[in-house]
C-alpha atoms as a PDB file:
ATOM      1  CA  UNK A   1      -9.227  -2.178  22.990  1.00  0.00           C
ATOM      2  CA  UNK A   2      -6.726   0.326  24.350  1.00  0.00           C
ATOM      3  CA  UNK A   3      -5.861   3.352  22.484  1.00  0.00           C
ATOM      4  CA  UNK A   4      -2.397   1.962  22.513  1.00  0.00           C
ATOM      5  CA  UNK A   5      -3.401  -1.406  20.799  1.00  0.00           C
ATOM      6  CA  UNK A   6      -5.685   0.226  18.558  1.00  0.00           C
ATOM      7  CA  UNK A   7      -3.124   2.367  17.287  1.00  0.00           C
ATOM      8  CA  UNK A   8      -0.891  -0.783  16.590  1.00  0.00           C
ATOM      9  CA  UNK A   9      -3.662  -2.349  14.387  1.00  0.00           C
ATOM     10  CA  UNK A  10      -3.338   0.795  11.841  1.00  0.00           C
ATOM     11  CA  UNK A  11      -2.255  -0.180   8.522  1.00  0.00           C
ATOM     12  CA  UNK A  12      -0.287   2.504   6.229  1.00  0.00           C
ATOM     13  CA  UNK A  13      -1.178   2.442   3.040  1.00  0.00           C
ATOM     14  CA  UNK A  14       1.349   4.002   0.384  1.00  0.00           C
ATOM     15  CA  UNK A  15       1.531   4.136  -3.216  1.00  0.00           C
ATOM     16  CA  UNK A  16       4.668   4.749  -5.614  1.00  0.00           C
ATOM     17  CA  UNK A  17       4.703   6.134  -9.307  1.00  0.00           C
ATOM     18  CA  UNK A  18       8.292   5.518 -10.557  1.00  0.00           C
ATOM     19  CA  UNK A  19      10.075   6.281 -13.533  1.00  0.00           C
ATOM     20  CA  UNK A  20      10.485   2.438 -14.280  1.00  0.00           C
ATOM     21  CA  UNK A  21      11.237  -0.846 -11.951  1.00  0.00           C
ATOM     22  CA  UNK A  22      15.018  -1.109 -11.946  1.00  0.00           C
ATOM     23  CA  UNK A  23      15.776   0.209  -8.512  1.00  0.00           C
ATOM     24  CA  UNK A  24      19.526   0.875  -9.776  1.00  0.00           C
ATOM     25  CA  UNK A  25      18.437   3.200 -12.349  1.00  0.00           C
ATOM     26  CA  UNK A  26      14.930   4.781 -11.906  1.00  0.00           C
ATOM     27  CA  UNK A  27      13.610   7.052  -9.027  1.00  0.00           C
ATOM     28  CA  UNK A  28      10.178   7.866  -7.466  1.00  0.00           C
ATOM     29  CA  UNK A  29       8.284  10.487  -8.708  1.00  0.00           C
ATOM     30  CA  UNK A  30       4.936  10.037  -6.812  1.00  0.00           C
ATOM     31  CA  UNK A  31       3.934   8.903  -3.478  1.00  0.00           C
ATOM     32  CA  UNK A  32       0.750   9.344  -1.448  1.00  0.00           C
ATOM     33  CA  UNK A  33      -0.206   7.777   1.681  1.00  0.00           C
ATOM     34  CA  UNK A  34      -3.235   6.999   3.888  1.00  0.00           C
ATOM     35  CA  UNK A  35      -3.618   5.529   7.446  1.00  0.00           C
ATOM     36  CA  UNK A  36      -6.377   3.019   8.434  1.00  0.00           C
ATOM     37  CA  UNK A  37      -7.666   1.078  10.881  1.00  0.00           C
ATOM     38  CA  UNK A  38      -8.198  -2.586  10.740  1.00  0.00           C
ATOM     39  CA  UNK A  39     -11.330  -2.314   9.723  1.00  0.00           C
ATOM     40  CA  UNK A  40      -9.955  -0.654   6.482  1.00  0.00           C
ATOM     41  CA  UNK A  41     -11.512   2.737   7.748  1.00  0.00           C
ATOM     42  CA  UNK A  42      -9.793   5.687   6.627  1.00  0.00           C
ATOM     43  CA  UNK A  43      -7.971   7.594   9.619  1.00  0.00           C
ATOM     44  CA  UNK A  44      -5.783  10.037   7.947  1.00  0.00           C
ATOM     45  CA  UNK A  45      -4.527  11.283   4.340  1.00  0.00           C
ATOM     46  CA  UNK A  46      -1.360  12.071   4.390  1.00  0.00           C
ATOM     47  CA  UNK A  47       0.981  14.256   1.921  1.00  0.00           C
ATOM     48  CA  UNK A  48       0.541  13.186  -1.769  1.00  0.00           C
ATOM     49  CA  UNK A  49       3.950  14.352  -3.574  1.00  0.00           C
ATOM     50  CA  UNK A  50       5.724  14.670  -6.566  1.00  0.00           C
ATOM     51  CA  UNK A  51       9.092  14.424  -6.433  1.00  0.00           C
ATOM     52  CA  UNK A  52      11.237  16.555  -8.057  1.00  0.00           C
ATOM     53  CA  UNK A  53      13.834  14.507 -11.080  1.00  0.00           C
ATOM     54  CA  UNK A  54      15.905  15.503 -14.038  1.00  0.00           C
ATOM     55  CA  UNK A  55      14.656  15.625 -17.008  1.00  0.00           C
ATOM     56  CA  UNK A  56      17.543  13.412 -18.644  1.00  0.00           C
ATOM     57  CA  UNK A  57      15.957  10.595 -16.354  1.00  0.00           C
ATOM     58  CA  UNK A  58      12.603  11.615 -17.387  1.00  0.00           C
ATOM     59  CA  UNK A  59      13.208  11.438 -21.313  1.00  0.00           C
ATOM     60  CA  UNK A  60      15.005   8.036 -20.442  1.00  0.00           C
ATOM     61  CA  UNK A  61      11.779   6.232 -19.133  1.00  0.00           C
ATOM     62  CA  UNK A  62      10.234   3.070 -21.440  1.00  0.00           C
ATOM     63  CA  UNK A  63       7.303   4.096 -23.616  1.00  0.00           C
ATOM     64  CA  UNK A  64       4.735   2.348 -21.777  1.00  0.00           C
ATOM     65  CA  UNK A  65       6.189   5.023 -18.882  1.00  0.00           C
ATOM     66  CA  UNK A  66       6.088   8.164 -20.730  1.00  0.00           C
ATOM     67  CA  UNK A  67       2.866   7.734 -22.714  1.00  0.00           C
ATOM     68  CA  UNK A  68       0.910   6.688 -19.115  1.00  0.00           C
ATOM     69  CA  UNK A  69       2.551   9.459 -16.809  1.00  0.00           C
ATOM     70  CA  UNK A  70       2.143  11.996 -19.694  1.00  0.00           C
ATOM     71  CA  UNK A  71      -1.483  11.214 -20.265  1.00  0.00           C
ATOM     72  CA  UNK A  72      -2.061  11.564 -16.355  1.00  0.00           C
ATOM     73  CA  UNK A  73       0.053  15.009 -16.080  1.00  0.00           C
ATOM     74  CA  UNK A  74       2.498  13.328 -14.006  1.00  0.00           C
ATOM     75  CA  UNK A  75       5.601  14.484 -16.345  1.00  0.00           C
ATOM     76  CA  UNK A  76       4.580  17.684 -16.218  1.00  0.00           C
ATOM     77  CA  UNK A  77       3.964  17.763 -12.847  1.00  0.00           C
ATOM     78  CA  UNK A  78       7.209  16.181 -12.085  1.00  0.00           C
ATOM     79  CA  UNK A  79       9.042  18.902 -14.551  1.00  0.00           C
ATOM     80  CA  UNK A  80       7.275  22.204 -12.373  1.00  0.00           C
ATOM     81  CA  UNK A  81       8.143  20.346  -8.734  1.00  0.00           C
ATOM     82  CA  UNK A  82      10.411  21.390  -6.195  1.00  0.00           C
ATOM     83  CA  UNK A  83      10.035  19.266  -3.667  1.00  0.00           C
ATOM     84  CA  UNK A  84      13.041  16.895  -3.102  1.00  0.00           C
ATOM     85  CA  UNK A  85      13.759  13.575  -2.325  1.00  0.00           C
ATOM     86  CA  UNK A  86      15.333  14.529   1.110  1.00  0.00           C
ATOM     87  CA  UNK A  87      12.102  16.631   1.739  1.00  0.00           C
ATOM     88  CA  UNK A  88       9.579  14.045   0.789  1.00  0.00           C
ATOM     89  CA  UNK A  89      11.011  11.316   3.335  1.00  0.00           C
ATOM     90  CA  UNK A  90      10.883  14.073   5.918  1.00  0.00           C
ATOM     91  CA  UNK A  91       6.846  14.899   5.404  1.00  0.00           C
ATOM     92  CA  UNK A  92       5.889  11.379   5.144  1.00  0.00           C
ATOM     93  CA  UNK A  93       7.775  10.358   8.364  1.00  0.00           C
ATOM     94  CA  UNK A  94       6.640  13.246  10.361  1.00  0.00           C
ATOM     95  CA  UNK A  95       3.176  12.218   9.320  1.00  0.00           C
ATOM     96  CA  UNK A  96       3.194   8.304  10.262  1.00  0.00           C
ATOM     97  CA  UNK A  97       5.003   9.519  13.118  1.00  0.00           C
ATOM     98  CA  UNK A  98       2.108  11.216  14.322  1.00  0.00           C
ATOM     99  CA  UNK A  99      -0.282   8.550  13.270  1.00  0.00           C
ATOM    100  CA  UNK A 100       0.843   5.263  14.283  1.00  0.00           C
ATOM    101  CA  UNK A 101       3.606   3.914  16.821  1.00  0.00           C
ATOM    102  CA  UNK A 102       7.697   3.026  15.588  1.00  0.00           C
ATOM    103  CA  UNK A 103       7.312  -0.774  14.375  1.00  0.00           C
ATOM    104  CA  UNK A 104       4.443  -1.527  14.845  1.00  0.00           C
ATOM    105  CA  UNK A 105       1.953  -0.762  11.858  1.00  0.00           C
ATOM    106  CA  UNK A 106       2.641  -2.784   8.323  1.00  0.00           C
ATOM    107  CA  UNK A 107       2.930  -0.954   4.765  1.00  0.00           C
ATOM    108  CA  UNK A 108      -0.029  -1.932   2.835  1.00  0.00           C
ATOM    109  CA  UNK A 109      -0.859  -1.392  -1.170  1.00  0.00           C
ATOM    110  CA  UNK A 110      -1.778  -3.640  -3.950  1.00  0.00           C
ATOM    111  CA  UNK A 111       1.704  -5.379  -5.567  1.00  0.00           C
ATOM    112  CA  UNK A 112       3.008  -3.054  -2.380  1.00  0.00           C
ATOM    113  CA  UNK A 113       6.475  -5.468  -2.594  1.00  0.00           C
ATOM    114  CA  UNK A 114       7.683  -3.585  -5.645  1.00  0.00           C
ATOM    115  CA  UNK A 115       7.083  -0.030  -3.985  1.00  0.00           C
ATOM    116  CA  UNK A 116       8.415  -1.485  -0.795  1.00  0.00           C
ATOM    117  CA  UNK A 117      12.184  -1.808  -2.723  1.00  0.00           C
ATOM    118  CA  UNK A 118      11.757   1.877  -3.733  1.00  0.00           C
ATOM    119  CA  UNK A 119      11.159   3.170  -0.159  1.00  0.00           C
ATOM    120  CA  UNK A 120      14.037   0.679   1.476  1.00  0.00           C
ATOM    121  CA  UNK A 121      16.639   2.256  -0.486  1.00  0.00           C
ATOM    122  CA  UNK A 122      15.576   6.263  -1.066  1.00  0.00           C
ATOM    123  CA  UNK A 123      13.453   6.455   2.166  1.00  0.00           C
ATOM    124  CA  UNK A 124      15.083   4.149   4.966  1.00  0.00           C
ATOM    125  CA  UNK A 125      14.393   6.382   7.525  1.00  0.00           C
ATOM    126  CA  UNK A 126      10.274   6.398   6.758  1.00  0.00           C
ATOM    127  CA  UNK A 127      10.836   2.337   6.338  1.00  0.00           C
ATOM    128  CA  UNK A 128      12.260   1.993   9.771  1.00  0.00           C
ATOM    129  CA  UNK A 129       9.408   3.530  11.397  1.00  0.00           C
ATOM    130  CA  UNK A 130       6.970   0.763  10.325  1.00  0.00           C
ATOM    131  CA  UNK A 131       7.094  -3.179  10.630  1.00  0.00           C
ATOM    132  CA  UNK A 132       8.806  -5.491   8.804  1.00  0.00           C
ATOM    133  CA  UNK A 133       5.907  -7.026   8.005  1.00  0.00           C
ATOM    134  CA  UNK A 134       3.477  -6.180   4.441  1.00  0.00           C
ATOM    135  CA  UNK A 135       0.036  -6.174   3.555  1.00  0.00           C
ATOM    136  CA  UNK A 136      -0.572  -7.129  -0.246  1.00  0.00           C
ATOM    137  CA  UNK A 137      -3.550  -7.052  -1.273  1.00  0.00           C
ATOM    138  CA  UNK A 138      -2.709  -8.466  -4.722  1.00  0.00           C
ATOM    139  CA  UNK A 139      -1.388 -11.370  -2.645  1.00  0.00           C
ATOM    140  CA  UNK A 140      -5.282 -11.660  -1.458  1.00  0.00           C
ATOM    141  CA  UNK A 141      -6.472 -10.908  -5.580  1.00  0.00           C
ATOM    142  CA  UNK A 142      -4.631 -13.766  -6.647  1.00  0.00           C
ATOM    143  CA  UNK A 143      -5.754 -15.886  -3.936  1.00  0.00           C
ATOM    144  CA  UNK A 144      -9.496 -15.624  -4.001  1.00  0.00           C
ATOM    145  CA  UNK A 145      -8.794 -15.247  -7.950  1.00  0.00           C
ATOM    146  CA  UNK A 146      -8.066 -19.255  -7.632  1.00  0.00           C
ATOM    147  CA  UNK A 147     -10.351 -20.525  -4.423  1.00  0.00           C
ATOM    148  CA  UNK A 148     -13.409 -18.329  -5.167  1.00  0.00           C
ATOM    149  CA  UNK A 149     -13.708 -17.723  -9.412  1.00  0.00           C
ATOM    150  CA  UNK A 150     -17.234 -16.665  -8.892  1.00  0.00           C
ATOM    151  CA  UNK A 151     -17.316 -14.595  -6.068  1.00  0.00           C
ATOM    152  CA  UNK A 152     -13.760 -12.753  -7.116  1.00  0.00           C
ATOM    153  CA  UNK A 153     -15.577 -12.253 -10.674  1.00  0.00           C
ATOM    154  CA  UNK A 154     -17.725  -8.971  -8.921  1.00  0.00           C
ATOM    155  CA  UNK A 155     -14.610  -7.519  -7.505  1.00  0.00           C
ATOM    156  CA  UNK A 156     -14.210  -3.528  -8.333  1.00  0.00           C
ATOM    157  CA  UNK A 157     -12.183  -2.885 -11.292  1.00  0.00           C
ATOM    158  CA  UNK A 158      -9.881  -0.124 -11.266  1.00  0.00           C
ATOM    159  CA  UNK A 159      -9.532   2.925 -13.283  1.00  0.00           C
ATOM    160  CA  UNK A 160      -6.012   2.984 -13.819  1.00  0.00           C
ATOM    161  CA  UNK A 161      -5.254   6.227 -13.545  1.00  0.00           C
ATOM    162  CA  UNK A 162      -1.612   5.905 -12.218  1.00  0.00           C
ATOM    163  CA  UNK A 163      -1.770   8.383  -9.972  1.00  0.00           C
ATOM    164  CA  UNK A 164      -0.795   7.509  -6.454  1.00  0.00           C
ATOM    165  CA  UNK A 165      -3.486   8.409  -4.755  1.00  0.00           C
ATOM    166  CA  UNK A 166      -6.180   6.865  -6.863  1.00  0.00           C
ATOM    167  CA  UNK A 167      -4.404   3.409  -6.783  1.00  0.00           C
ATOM    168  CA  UNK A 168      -3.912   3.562  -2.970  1.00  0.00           C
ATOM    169  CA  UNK A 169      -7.644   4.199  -2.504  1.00  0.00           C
ATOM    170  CA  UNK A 170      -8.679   1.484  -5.164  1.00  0.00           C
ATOM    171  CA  UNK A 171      -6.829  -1.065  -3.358  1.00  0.00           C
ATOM    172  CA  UNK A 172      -8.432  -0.155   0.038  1.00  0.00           C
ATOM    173  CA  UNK A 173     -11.936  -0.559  -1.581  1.00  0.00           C
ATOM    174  CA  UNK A 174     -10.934  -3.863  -3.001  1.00  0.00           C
ATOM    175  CA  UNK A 175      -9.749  -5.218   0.354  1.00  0.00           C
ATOM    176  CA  UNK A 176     -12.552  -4.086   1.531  1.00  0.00           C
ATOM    177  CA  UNK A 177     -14.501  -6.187  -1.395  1.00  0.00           C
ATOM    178  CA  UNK A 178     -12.798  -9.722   0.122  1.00  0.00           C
ATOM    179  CA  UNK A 179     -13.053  -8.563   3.486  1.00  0.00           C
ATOM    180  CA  UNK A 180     -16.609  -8.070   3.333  1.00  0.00           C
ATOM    181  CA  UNK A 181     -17.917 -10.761   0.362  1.00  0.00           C
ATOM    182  CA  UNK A 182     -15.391 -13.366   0.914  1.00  0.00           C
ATOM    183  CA  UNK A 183     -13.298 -13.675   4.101  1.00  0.00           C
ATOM    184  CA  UNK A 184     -16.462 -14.900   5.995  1.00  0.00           C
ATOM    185  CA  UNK A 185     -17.574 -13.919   9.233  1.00  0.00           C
ATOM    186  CA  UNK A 186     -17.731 -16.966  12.259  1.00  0.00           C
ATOM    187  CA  UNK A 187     -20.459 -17.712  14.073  1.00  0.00           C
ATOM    188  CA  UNK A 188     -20.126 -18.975  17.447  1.00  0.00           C
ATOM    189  CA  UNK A 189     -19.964 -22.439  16.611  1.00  0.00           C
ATOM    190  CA  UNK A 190     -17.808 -21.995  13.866  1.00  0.00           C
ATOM    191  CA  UNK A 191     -15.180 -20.166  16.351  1.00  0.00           C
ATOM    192  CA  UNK A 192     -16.131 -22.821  18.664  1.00  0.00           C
ATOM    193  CA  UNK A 193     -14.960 -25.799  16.339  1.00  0.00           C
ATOM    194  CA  UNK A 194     -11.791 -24.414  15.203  1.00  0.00           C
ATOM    195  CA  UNK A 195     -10.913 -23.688  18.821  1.00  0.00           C
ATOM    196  CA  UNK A 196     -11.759 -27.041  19.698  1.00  0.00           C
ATOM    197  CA  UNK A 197      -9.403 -28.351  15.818  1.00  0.00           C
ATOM    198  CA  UNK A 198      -6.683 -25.936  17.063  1.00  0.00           C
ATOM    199  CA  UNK A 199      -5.997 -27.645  20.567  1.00  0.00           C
ATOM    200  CA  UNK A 200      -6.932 -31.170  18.929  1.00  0.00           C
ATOM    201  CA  UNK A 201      -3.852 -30.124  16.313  1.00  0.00           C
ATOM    202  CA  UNK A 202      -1.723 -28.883  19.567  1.00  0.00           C
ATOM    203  CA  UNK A 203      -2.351 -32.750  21.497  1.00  0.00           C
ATOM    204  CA  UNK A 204      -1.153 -34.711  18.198  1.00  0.00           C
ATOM    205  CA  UNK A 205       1.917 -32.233  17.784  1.00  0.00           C
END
C-alpha cells in the first residue's frame, strides 16, 4: 500500500468532556485526540486540552456533571485553564493536519455521534478537515452485544474515569477486543465463496 493510501486508512480518534448534552447551552471542556492506523495501531497522540469556561456555566452543570468532573479534577482544571476555544480548534487542526490527508480519515470514539455535534458547531474548521463519515464503536458494542452474548460477555470494561484521554484509549482497546475475538478472519475459501455469492447476487440483480 502506498504511503498515500495508507495515510487515508488512519482513523482519528477524539474524545469530548462537556459541561452537559444540550449543544445550545453547554460547552466543551475536554478534548484529546489520537491517530491510528487501520489496524487500530496507535500513530500519534495529539494535544489533550482543557478548555477554558466561566464559572457561571460551570456552577450551572447537572449533578451527575459536577460530582463526576469534580471527582476527576476536571473543574478545577477547567477553573486554572487558559487555553481558549479559538486556540484549541487551532492545535487540534494543525495536528490532524499533519497526520492524515483533508477528507479523507473518519472521526472515531465510542457514542462518538454525541461529541461529533459538539465539534460541528464550536470546531467546524477541525470537522472539515476529516470525512463525513464516523466510526462508533458503541455502534459495534451494541451489535455483537445482540449476535454474539457470549463472546461480547469478555469484552474490557472500562474505568470510567471521564477524562478524555482515558475514554479515547478504552474504546481503541475495545475495538480492538471485536476486531480480534469476533470480526473473524477469512480463509481462502471463505473469501472465495463470498466472491463467488457476491457476483451470484450481481447476475440476479
Amino acid at each position: 500500500m502506498a504511503a498515500g493510501e495508507s495515510m487515508a486508512q488512519r482513523m482519528v480518534w477524539v474524545d469530548l468532556e462537556m459541561t452537559g448534552l444540550d449543544i445550545e447551552k453547554d460547552q466543551i471542556i475536554e478534548m484529546a485526540c489520537l491517530i491510528t492506523d487501520s489496524d487500530l495501531n496507535i500513530l500519534a497522540e495529539g494535544p489533550n486540552l482543557i478548555i477554558k469556561q466561566p464559572d457561571e456555566l460551570l456552577d450551572s452543570m447537572s449533578d451527575w456533571c459536577k460530582e463526576h468532573h469534580g471527582k476527576s479534577g476536571l473543574t478545577k482544571a477547567v477553573k486554572e485553564s487558559t487555553i481558549t476555544l479559538q486556540q484549541a480548534e487551532y492545535e487540534f487542526l494543525s495536528f490532524v493536519r499533519q497526520q492524515t490527508p483533508p477528507g479523507l480519515c473518519p472521526l472515531a470514539g465510542n457514542s462518538v455521534h454525541a461529541d461529533k455535534k459538539f465539534l460541528d458547531k464550536y470546531m467546524p474548521q477541525f470537522m472539515k478537515h476529516l470525512h463525513y463519515r464516523i466510526i462508533d464503536v458503541s455502534t459495534v458494542k451494541e451489535l455483537c452485544r445482540r449476535w454474539y452474548p457470549e463472546e461480547y460477555e469478555f469484552a474490557p470494561k472500562k474505568a470510567a474515569s471521564h477524562r478524555a484521554l482515558d475514554d479515547i484509549s478504552e474504546s481503541i482497546k475495545e475495538l480492538q477486543f471485536y476486531r480480534n475475538n469476533i470480526f473473524k478472519k477469512k480463509t481462502d475459501e471463505k473469501k472465495r465463496k463470498i466472491i463467488e455469492n457476491g457476483e451470484n447476487e450481481k447476475t440476479v440483480s
